[in-house]
Protein backbone atom coordinates (compact mmCIF):
# COMPACT_ATOMS: atom_id res chain seq x y z
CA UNK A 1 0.00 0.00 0.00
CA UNK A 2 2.23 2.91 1.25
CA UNK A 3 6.15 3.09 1.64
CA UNK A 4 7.89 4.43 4.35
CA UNK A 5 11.21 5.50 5.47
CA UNK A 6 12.18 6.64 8.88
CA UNK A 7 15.49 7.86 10.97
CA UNK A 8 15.04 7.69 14.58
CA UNK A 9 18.36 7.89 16.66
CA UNK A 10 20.47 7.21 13.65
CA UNK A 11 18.52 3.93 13.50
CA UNK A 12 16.94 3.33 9.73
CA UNK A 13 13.29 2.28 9.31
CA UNK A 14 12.13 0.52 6.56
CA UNK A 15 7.72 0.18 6.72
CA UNK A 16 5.18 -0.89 4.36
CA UNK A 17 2.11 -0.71 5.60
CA UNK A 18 0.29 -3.88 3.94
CA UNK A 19 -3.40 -3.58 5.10
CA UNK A 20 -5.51 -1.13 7.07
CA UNK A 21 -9.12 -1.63 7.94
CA UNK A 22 -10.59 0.21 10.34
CA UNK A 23 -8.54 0.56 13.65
CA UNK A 24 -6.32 -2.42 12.92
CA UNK A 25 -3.26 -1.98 10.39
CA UNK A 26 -0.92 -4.95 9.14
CA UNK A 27 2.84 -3.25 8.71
CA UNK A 28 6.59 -4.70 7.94
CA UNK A 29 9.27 -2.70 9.98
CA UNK A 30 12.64 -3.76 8.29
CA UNK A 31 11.32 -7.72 7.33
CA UNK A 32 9.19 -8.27 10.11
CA UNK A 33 5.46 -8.27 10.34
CA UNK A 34 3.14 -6.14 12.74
CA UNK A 35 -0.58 -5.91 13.04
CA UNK A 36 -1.06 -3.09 15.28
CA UNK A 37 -4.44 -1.30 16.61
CA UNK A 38 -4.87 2.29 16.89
CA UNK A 39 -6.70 3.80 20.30
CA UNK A 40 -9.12 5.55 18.56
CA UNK A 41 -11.10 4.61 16.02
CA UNK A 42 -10.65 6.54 12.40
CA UNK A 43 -12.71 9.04 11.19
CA UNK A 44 -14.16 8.07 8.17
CA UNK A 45 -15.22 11.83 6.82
CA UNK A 46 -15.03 14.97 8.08
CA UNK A 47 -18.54 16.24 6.67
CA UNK A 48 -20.84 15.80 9.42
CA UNK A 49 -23.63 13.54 9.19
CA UNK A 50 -27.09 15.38 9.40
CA UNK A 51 -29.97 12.98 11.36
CA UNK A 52 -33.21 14.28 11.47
CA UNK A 53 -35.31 13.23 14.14
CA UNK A 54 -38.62 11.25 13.92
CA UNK A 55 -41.16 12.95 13.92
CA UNK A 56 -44.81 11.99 12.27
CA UNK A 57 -46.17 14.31 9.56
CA UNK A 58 -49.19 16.67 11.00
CA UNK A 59 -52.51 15.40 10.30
CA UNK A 60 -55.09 17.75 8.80
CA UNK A 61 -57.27 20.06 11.41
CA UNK A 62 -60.18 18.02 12.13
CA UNK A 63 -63.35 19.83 12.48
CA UNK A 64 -65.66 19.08 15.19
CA UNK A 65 -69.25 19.53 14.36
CA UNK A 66 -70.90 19.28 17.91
CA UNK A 67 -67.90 21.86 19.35
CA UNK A 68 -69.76 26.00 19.53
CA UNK A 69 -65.87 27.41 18.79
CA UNK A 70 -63.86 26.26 15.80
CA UNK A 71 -59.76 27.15 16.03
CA UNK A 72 -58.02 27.93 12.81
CA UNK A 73 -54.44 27.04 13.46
CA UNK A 74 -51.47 27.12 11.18
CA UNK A 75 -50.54 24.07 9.15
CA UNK A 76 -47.16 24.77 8.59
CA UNK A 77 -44.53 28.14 9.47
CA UNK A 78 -45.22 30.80 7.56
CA UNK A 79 -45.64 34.46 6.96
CA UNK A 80 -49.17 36.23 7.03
CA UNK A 81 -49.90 37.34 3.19
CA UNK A 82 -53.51 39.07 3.68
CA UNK A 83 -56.17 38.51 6.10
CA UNK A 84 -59.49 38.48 4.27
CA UNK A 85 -62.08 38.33 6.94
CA UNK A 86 -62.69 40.50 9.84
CA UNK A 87 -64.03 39.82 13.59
CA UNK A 88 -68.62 39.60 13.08
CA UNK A 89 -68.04 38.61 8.98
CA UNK A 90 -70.05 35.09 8.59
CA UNK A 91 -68.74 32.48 6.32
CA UNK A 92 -69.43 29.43 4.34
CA UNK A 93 -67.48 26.12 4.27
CA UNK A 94 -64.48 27.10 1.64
CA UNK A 95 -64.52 30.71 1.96
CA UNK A 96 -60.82 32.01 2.17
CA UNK A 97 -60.04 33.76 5.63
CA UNK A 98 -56.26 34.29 4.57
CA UNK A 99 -53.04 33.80 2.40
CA UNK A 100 -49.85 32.01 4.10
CA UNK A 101 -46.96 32.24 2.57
CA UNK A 102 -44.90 29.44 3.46
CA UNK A 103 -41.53 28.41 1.46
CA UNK A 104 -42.36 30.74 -1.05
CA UNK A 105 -45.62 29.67 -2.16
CA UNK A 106 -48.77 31.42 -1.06
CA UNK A 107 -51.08 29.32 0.62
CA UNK A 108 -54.61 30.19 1.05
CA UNK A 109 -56.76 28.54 4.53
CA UNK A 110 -60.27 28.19 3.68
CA UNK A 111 -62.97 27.77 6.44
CA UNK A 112 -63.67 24.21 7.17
CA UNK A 113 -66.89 25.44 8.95
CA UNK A 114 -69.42 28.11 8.85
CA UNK A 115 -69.81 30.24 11.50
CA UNK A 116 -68.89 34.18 12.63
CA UNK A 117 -65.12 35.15 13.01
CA UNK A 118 -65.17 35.65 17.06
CA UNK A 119 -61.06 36.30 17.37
CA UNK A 120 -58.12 37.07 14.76
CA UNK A 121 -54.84 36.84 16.66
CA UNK A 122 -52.70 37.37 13.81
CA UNK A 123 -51.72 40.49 11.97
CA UNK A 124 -50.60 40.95 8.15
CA UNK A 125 -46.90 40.39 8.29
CA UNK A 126 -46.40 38.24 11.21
CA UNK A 127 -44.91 35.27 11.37
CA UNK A 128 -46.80 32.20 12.50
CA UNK A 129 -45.28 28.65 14.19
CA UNK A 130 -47.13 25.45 12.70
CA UNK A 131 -50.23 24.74 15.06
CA UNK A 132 -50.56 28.50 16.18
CA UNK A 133 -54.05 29.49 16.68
CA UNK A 134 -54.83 32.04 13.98
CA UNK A 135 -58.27 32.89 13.73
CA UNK A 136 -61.44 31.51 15.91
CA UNK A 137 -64.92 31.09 15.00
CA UNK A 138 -67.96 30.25 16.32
């Protein structure tokens, strides 16, 4: 494999290192045969290795139809676009309440429920977290 020469205290070294694999190595020092093993294991790359941790995608807002108060909550992190409703408007299932941007693609929430807008905690500009209430209904 590699081919090397050494001086140590006016003493010459002749190695060849034969094999390597892993933390073991196979040598010859002047004619004789070593396997040696290193401490520490050998890094195999210096890129780091990116894990991402397990997590199950979010399931879809599920409406319920006996509940008085409905919660509109973000599906993903994004940036408020527009608000289209305001607090007393009454709306039909699939009317749009807002636009989310969201990695650059506008997104628009429809109402999965009619009813009358009781709350809007958001503003136009502001940035949501995934699951943040948004708008309320009744």
């Amino acid at each position: 494999m590699k081919n090397f020469k050494f001086k140590i205290h006016d003493n010459n070294y002749q190695v060849d290192i034969k094999s390597h694999e892993g933390n073991i190595i196979n040598l010859e020092v002047n004619g004789t045969s070593y396997s040696v093993t290193m401490k520490e294991d050998i890094k195999k790359s210096k890129t780091p290795t990116l894990v991402r941790s397990a997590r199950r995608p979010a399931e879809p807002l599920k409406v319920n139809p006996a509940s008085t108060k409905t919660k509109i909550v973000a599906p993903i992190p994004g940036v408020v676009m527009s608000i289209d409703v305001k607090v007393g408007d009454t709306l039909n299932i699939g009317d749009r309440m807002l636009v989310l941007e969201a990695m650059k693609m506008e997104n628009n929430i429809v109402c999965e429920k009619a009813g009358t807008i009781s709350a809007i905690n958001i503003s136009v500009g502001q940035q949501v977290l995934q699951d943040e209430v948004m708008i309320e209904l009744e």
